[in-house]
C-alpha atoms as a PDB file:
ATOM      1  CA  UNK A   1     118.835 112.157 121.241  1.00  0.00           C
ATOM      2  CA  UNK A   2     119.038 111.169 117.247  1.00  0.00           C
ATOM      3  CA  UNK A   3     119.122 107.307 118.247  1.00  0.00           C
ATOM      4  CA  UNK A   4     115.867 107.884 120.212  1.00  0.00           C
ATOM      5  CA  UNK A   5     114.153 109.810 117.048  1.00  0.00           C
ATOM      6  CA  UNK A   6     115.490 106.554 114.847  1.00  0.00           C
ATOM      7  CA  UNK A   7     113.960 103.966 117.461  1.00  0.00           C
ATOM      8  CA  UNK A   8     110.621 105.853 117.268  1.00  0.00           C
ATOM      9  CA  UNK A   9     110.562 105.645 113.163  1.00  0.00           C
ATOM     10  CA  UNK A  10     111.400 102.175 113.616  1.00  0.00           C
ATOM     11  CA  UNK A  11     108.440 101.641 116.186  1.00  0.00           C
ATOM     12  CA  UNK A  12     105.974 103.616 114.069  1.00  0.00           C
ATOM     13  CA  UNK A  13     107.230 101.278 110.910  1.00  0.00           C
ATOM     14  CA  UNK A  14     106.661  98.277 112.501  1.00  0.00           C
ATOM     15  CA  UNK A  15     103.086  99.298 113.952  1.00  0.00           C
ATOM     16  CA  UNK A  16     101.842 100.501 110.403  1.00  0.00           C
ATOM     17  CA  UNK A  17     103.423  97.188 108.737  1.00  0.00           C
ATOM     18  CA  UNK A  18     100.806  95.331 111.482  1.00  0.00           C
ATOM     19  CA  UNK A  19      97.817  97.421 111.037  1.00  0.00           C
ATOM     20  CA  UNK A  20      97.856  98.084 106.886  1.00  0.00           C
ATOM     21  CA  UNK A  21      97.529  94.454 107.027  1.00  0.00           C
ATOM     22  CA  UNK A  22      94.186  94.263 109.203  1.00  0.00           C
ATOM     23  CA  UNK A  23      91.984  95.456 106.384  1.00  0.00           C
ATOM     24  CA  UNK A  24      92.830  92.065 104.553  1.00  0.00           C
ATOM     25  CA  UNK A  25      92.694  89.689 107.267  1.00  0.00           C
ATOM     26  CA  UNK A  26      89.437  91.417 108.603  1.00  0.00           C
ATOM     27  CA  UNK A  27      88.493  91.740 105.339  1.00  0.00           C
ATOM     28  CA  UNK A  28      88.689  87.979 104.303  1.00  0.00           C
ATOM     29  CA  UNK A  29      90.838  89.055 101.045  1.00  0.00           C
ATOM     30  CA  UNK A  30      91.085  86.345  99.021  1.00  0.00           C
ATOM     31  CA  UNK A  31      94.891  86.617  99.380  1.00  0.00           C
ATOM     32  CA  UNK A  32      94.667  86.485 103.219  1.00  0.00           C
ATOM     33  CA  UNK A  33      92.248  83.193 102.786  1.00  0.00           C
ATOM     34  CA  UNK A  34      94.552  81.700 100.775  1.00  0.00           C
ATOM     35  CA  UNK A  35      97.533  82.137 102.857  1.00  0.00           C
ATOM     36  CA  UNK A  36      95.475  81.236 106.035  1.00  0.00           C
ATOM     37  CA  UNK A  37      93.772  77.871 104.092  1.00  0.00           C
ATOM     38  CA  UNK A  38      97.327  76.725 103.041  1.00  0.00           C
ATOM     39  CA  UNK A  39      98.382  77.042 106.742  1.00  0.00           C
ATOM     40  CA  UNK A  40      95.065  75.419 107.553  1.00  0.00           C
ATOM     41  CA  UNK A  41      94.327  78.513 109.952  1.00  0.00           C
ATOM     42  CA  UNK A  42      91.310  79.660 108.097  1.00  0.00           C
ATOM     43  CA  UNK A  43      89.457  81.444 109.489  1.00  0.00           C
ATOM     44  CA  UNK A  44      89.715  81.239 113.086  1.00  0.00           C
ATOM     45  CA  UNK A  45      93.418  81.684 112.866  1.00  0.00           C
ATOM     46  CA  UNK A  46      93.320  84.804 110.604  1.00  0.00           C
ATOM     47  CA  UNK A  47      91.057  86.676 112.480  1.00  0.00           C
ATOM     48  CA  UNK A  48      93.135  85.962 115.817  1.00  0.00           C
ATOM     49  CA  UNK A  49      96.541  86.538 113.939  1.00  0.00           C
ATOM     50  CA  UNK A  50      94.990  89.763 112.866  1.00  0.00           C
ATOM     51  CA  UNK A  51      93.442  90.756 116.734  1.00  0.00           C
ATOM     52  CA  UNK A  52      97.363  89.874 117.865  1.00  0.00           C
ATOM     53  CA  UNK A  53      98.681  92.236 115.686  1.00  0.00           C
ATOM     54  CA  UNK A  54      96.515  95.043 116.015  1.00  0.00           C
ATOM     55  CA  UNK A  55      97.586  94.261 120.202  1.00  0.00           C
ATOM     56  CA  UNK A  56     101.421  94.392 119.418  1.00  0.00           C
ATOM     57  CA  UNK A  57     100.895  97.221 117.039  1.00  0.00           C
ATOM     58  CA  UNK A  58      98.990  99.274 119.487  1.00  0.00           C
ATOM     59  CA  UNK A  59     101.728  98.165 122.553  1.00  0.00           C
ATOM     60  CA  UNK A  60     104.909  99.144 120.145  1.00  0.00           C
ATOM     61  CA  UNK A  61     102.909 103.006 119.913  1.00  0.00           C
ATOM     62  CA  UNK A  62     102.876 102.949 124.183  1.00  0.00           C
ATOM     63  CA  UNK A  63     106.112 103.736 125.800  1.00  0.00           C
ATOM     64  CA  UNK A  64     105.669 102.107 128.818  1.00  0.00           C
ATOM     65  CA  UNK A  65     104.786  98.602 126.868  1.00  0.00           C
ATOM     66  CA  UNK A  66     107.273  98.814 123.878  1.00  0.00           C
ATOM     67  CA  UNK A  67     109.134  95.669 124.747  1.00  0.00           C
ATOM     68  CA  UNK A  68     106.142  93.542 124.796  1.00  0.00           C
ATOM     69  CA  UNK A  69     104.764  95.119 121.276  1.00  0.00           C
ATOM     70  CA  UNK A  70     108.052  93.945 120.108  1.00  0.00           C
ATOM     71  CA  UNK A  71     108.277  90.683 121.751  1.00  0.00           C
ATOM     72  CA  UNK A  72     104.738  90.150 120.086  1.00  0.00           C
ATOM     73  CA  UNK A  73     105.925  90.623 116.750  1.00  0.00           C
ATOM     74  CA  UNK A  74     108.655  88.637 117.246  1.00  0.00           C
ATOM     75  CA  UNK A  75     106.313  85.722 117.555  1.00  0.00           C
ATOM     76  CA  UNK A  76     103.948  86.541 115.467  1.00  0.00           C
ATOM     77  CA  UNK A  77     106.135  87.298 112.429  1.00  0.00           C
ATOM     78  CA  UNK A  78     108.581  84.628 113.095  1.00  0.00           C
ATOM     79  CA  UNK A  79     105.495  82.476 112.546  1.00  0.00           C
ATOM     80  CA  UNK A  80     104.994  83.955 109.536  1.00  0.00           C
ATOM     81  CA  UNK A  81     108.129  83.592 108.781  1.00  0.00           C
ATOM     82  CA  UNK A  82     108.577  79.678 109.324  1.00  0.00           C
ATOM     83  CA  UNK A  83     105.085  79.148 107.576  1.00  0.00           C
ATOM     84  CA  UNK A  84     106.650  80.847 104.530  1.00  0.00           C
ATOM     85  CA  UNK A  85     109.900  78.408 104.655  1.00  0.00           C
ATOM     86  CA  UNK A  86     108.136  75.468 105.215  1.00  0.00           C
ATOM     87  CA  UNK A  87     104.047  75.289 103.782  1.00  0.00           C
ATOM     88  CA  UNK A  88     104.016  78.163 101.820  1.00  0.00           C
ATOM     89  CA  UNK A  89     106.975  79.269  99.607  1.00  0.00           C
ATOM     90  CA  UNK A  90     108.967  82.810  99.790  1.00  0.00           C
ATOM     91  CA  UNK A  91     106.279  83.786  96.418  1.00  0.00           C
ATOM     92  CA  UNK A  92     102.951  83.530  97.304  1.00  0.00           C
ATOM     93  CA  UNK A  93      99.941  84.439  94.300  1.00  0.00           C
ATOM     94  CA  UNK A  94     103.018  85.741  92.583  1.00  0.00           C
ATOM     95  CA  UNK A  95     103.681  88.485  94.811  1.00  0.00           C
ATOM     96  CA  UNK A  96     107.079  88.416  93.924  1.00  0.00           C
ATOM     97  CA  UNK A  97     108.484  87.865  97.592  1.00  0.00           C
ATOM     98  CA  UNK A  98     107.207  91.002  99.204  1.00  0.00           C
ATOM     99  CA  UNK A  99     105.542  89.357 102.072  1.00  0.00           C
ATOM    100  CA  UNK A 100     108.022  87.170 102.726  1.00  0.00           C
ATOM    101  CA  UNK A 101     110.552  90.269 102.448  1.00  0.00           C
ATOM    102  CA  UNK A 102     108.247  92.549 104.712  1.00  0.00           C
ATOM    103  CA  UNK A 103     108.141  89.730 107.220  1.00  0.00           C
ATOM    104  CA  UNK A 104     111.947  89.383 107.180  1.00  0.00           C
ATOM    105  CA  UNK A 105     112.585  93.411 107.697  1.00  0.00           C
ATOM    106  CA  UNK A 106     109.945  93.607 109.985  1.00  0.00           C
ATOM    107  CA  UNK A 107     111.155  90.638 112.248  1.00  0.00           C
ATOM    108  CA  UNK A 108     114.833  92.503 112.181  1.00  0.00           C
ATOM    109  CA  UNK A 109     113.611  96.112 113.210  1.00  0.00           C
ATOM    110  CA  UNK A 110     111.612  94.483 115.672  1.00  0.00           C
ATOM    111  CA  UNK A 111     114.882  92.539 116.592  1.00  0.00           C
ATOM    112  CA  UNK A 112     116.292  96.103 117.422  1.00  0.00           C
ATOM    113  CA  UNK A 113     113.783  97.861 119.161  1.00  0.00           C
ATOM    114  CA  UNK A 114     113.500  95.231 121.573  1.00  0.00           C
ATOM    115  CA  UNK A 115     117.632  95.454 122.066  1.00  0.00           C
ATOM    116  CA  UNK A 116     116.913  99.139 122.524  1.00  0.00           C
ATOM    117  CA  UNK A 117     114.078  98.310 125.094  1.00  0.00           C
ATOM    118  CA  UNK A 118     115.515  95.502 126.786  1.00  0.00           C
ATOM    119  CA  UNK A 119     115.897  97.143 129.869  1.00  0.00           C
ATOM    120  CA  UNK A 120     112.502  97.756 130.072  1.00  0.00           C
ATOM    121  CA  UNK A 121     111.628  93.728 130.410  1.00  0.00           C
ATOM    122  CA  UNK A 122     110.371  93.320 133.756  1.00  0.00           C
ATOM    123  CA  UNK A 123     112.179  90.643 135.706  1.00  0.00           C
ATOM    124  CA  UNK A 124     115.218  89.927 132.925  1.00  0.00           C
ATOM    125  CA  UNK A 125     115.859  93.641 131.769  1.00  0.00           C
ATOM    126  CA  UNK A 126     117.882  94.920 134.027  1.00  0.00           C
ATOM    127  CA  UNK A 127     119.926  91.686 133.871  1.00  0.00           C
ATOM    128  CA  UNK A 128     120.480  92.495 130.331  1.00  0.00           C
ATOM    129  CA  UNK A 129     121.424  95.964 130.450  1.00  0.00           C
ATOM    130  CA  UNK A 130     125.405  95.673 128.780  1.00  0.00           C
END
């Protein structure tokens, strides 16, 4: 089914957008420290941000746990999200916006794959299958 092939892109997006960024929280990039010292997060936070998304990136990859990869991110990047709006600024080291603009696109494709998974939520999914 095409819409099947289009959720899997989206999952595989999503998972790479997670892990690419590992190598500069695990790292300690100075642009990762920075973020994570503004938040006051540094560096326990960083390092368990990162171990989080590697988890939701791996459980977006597995069929069977799609729905909670997603959920994950939700979280997760909806955190990064706030922390952007409210400690941080949409421009961070003059980046121009692209985190806060990955963050944003990765929050709404994660927004869909859940929809397409929601059956799949133990307890509540089949409760929300319209």
């Amino acid at each position: 089914m095409k819409s099947d092939r289009i959720i899997l892109v989206l999952r595989i997006a999503v998972a790479v957008i997670l892990i690419q960024t590992l190598r500069f929280k695990f790292t300690a990039h100075p642009d990762s420290v920075y973020i994570f010292e503004t938040v006051g997060l540094e560096p326990y936070g960083r390092i368990g941000i990162g171990l989080l998304e590697l988890v939701a990136g791996i459980l977006l990859l597995i069929p069977k746990t799609v729905w909670a990869g997603a959920l994950l991110t939700l979280g997760l990047i909806g955190g990064a999200i706030v922390m952007h709006l409210t400690q941080l600024g949409v421009e961070v080291n003059r980046d121009g916006g692209v985190l806060f603009f990955t963050a944003i696109i990765t929050f709404l494709l994660s927004v869909i794959i859940l929809y397409y998974f929601r059956k799949d939520i133990p307890i509540v999914g089949k409760k929300l299958s319209f």
